[in-house]
Protein backbone atom coordinates (compact mmCIF):
# COMPACT_ATOMS: atom_id res chain seq x y z
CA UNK A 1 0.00 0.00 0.00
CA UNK A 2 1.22 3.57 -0.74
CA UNK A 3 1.95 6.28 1.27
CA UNK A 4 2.07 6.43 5.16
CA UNK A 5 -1.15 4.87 6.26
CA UNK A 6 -0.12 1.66 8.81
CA UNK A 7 -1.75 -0.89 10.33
CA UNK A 8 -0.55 -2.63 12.68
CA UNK A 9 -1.03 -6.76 13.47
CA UNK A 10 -0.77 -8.32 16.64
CA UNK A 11 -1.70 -12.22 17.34
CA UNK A 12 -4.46 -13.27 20.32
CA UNK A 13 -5.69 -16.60 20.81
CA UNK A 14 -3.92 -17.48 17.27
CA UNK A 15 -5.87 -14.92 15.62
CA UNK A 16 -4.35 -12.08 13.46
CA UNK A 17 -6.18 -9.40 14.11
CA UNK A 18 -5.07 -5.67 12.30
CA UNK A 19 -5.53 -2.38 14.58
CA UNK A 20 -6.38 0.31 12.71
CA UNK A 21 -5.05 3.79 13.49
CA UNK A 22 -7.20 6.06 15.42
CA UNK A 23 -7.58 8.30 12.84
CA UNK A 24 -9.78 6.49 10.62
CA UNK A 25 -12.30 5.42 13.21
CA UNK A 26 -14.70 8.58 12.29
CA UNK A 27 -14.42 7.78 8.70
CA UNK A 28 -15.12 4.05 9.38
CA UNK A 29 -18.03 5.06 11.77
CA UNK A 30 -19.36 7.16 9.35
CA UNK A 31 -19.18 10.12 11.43
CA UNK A 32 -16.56 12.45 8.92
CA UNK A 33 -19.59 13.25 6.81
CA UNK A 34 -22.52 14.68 10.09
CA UNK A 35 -19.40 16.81 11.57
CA UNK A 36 -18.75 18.29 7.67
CA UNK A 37 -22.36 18.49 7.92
CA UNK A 38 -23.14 20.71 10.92
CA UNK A 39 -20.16 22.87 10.37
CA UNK A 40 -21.48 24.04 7.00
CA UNK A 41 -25.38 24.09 8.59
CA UNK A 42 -24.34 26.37 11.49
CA UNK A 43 -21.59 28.75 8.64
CA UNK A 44 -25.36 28.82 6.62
CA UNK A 45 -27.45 29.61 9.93
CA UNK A 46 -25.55 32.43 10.96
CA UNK A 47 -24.49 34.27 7.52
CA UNK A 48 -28.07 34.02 6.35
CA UNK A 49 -29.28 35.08 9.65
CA UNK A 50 -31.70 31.83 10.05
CA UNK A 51 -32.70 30.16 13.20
CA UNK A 52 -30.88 27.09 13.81
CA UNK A 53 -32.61 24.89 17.18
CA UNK A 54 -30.77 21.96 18.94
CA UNK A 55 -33.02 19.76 17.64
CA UNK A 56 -32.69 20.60 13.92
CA UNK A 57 -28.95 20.15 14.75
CA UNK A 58 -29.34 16.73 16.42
CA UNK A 59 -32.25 16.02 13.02
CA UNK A 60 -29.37 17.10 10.42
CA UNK A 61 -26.74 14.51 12.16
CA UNK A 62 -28.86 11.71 12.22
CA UNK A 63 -30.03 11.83 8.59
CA UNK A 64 -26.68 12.33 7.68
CA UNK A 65 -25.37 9.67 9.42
CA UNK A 66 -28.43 7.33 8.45
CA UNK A 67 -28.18 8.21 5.36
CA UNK A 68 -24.08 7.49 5.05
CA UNK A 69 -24.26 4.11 7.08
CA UNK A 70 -27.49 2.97 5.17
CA UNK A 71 -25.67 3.62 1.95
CA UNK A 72 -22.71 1.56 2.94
CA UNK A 73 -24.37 -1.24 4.37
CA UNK A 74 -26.05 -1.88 0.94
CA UNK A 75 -22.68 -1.28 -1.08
CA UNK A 76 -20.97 -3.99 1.33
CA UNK A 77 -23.96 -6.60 1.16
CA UNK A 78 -23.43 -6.18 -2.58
CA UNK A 79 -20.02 -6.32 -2.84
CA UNK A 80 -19.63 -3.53 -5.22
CA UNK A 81 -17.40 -1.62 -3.70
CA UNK A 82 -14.44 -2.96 -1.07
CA UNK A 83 -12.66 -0.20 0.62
CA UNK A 84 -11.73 -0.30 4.49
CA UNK A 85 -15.16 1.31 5.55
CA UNK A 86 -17.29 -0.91 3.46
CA UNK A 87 -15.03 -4.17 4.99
CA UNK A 88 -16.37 -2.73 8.14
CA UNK A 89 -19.72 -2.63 7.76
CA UNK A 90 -19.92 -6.20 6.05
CA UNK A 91 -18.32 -7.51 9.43
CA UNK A 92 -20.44 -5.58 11.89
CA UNK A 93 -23.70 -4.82 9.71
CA UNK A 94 -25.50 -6.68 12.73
CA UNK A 95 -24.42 -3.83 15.39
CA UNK A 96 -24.54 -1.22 12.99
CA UNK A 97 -27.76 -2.28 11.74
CA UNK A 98 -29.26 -2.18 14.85
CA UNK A 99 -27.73 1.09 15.72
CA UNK A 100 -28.90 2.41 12.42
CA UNK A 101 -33.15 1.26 13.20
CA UNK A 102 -32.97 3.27 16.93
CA UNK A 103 -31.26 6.05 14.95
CA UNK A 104 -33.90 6.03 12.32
CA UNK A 105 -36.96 6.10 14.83
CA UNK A 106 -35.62 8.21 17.29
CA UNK A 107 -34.86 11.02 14.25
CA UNK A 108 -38.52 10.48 13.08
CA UNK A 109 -40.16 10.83 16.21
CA UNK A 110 -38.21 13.69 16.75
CA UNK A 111 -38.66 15.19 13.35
CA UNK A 112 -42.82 14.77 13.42
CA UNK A 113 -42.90 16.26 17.44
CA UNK A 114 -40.59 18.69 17.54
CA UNK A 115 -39.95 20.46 13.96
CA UNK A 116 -41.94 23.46 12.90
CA UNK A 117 -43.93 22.33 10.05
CA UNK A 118 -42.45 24.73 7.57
CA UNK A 119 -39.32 23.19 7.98
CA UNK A 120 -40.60 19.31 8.33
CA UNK A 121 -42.15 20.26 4.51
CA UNK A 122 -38.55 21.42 3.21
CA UNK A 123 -37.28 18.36 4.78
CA UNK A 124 -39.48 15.68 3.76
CA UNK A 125 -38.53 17.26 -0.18
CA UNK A 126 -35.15 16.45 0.73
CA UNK A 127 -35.81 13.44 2.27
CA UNK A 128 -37.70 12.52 -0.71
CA UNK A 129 -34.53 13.06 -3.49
CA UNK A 130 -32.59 10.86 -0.75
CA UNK A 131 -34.93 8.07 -1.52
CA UNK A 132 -34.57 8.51 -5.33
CA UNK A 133 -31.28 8.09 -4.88
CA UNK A 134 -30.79 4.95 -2.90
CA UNK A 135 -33.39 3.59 -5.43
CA UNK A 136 -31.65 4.44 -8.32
CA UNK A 137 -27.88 3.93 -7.16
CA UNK A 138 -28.46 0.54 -5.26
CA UNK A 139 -31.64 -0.38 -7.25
CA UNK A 140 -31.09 0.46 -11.24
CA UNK A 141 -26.92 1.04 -10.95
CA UNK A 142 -26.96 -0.13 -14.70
CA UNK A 143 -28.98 2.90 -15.79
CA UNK A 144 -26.76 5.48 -14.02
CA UNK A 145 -24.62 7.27 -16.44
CA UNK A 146 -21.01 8.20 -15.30
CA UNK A 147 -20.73 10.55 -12.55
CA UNK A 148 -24.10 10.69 -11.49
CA UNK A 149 -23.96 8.78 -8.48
CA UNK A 150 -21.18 11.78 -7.28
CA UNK A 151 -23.46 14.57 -8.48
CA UNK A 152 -26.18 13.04 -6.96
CA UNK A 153 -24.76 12.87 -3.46
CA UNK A 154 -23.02 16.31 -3.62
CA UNK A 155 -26.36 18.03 -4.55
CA UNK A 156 -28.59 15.90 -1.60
CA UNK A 157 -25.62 16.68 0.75
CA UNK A 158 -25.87 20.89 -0.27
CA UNK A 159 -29.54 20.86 -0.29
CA UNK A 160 -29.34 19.22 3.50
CA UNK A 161 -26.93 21.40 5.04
CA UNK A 162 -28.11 24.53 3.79
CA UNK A 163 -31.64 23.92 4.49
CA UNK A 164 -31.79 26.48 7.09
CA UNK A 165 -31.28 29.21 4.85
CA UNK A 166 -33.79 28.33 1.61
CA UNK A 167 -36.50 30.86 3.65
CA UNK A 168 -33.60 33.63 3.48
CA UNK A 169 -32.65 33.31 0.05
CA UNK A 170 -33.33 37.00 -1.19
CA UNK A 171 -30.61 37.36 -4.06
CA UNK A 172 -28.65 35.91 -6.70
CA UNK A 173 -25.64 36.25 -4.91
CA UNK A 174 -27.15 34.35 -1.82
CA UNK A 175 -28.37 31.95 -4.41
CA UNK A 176 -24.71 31.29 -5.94
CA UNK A 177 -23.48 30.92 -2.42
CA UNK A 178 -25.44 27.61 -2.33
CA UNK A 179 -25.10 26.69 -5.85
CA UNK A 180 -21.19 27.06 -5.08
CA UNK A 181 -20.94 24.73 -1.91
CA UNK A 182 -23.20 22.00 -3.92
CA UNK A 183 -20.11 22.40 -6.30
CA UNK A 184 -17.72 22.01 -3.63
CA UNK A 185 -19.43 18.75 -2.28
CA UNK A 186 -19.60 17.39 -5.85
CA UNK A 187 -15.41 18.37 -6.29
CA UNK A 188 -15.38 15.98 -3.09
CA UNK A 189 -16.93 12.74 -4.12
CA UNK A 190 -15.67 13.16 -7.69
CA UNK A 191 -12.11 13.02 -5.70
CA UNK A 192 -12.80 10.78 -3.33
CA UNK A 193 -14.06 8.21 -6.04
CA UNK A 194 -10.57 8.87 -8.12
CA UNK A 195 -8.15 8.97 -5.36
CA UNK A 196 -9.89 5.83 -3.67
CA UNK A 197 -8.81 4.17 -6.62
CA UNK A 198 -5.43 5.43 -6.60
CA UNK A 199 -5.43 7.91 -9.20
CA UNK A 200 -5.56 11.83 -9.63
CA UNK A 201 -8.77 13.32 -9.63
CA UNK A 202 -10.29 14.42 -13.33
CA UNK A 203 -9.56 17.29 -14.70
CA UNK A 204 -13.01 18.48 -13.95
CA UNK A 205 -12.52 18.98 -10.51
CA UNK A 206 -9.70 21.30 -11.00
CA UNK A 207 -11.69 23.57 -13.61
CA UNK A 208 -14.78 23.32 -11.20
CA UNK A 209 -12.37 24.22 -8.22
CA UNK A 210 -11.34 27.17 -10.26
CA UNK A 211 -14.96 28.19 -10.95
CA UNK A 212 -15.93 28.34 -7.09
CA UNK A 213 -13.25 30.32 -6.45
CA UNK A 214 -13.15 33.02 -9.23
CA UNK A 215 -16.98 33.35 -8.73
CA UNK A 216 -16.88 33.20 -4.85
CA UNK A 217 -13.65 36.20 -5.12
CA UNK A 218 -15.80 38.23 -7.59
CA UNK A 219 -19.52 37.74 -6.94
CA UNK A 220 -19.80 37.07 -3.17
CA UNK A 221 -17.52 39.38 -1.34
CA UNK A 222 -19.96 42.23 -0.70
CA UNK A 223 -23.27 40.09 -0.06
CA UNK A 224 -21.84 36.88 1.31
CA UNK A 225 -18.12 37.33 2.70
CA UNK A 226 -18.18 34.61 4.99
CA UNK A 227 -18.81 31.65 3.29
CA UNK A 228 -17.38 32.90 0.10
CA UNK A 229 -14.05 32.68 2.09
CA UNK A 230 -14.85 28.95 2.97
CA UNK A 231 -15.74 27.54 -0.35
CA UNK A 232 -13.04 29.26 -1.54
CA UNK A 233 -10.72 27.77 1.21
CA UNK A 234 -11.68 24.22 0.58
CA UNK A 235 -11.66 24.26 -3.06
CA UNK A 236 -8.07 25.30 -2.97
CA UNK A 237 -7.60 22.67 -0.02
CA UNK A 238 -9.15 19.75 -2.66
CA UNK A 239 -6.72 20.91 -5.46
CA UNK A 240 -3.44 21.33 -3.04
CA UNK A 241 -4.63 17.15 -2.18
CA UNK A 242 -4.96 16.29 -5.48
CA UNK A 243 -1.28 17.15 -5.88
CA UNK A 244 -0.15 14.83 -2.88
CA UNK A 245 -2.74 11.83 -3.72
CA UNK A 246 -0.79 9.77 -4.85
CA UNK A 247 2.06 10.33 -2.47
CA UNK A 248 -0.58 9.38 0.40
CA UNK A 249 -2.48 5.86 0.87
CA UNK A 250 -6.48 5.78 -0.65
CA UNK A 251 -7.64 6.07 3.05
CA UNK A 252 -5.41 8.92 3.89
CA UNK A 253 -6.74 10.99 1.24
CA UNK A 254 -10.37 9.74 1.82
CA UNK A 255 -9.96 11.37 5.27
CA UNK A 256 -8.41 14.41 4.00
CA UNK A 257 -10.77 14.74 1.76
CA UNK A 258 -13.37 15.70 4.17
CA UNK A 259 -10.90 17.05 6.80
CA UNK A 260 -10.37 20.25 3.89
CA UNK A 261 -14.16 20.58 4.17
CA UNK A 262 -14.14 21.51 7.73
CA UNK A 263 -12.96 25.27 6.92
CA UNK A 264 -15.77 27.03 8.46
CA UNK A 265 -14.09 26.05 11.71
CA UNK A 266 -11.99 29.23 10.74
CA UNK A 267 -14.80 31.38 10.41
CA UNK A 268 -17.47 31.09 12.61
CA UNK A 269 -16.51 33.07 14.72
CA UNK A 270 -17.00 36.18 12.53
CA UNK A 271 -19.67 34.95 10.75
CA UNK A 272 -23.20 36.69 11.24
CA UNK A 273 -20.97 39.76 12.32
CA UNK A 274 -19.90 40.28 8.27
CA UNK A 275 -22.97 37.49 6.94
């Protein structure tokens, strides 16, 4: 295996059994993708101003999550796919599927009690294009044309997160701010699917990471500062990657991947302040 990702082997009861390095646990556990999540939902909430409750927090991590785990599961059962995470889940899909039932009816009960029914509509749309998806992925994968399945989850993934700010939407410049991040979420499944195979990403994700940022630097910087500084950031994060891929293992860059999607860490603290 390339790069510097180890595992390590020890022998119990005359078992070989590999550790794996503590790093990769979230990505394993699927829990890379809800923290990306409510990073980007709370960067949304507070430069568009929106109200953002503990329990649509809480509603947004379990979906994703669900959603993540459930998607997996069915990729290991059918052996389409054999990367570290989906070795995982075809070992433990007992615990995990149990896990992933109390998850699912816990997040509905919360979801028809507790959200405002405004918001319950907006999600159930999105909900809705989730289903469509596993259908069509995991149900007619012979009909999917190439790249689909990528544009598919980056769009689902956008519409989630920035659900709390489709009431605020008031211009085309808050308009292109979302457009842009579904961009940046495609960039990082269209990577994640190249470098997971141990190539460079297509070409496309360069021009498209080119594309975010000239139109974030130009269009955005007087209506929507804050995030325009994000996308921006993790565009160029995905491109400076691509250039070390294939100095790296798969899984390293698989985690990376996501880790340069975690820029709004860097500006939350302003954001609302400058929207």
């Amino acid at each position: 295996m390339k790069g510097n990702f180890r595992t390590y082997q020890s022998t119990h009861d005359g078992r070989t059994t590999t550790r794996t390095q503590v790093w990769l646990w979230p990505n394993l556990l699927s829990l890379d993708a809800p923290i990306v999540a409510l990073l980007w939902q709370v960067l949304f909430a507070r430069c568009f101003h929106g109200s953002l409750d503990g329990i649509s927090v809480v509603l947004l991590a379990l979906a994703v999550w669900l959603i993540y785990a459930g998607d997996r599961m069915l990729d290991a059962w059918r052996c389409t796919v054999w990367t570290r995470r989906h070795a995982f889940y075809r070992r433990h899909w007992r615990t995990v599927g149990v896990l992933w039932s109390a998850a699912l009816a816990i997040g509905g009960w919360l979801a028809w009690t507790q959200l405002p029914v405004a918001l319950w509509v907006r999600g159930l749309a999105v909900a809705g294009l989730v289903g469509i998806y596993l259908a069509a992925v995991h149900g007619l994968p012979r009909f999917l044309g190439a790249g689909m399945k990528e544009a598919a989850v980056g769009f689902v993934f956008a519409a989630g997160v920035s659900l709390v700010a489709w009431p605020m939407v008031r211009t085309g410049a808050d308009f292109l701010a979302i457009a842009l991040f579904c961009l940046l979420c495609w960039m990082n499944c269209v990577g994640i699917e190249d470098w997971e195979r141990g190539v460079r990403a297509r070409s496309a994700v360069i021009y498209a990471a080119a594309v975010v940022a000239l139109l974030a630097v130009l269009l955005l910087p007087d209506r929507r500062p804050v995030l325009a500084c994000a996308e921006t950031a993790s565009a160029l994060g995905l491109v400076a990657l691509d250039r070390i891929s294939e100095r790296i293992s798969p899984e390293a860059a698989r985690v990376l991947a996501d880790a340069v999607l975690l820029t709004p860490i860097l500006f939350l603290s302003v954001a609302g302040k400058v929207a």
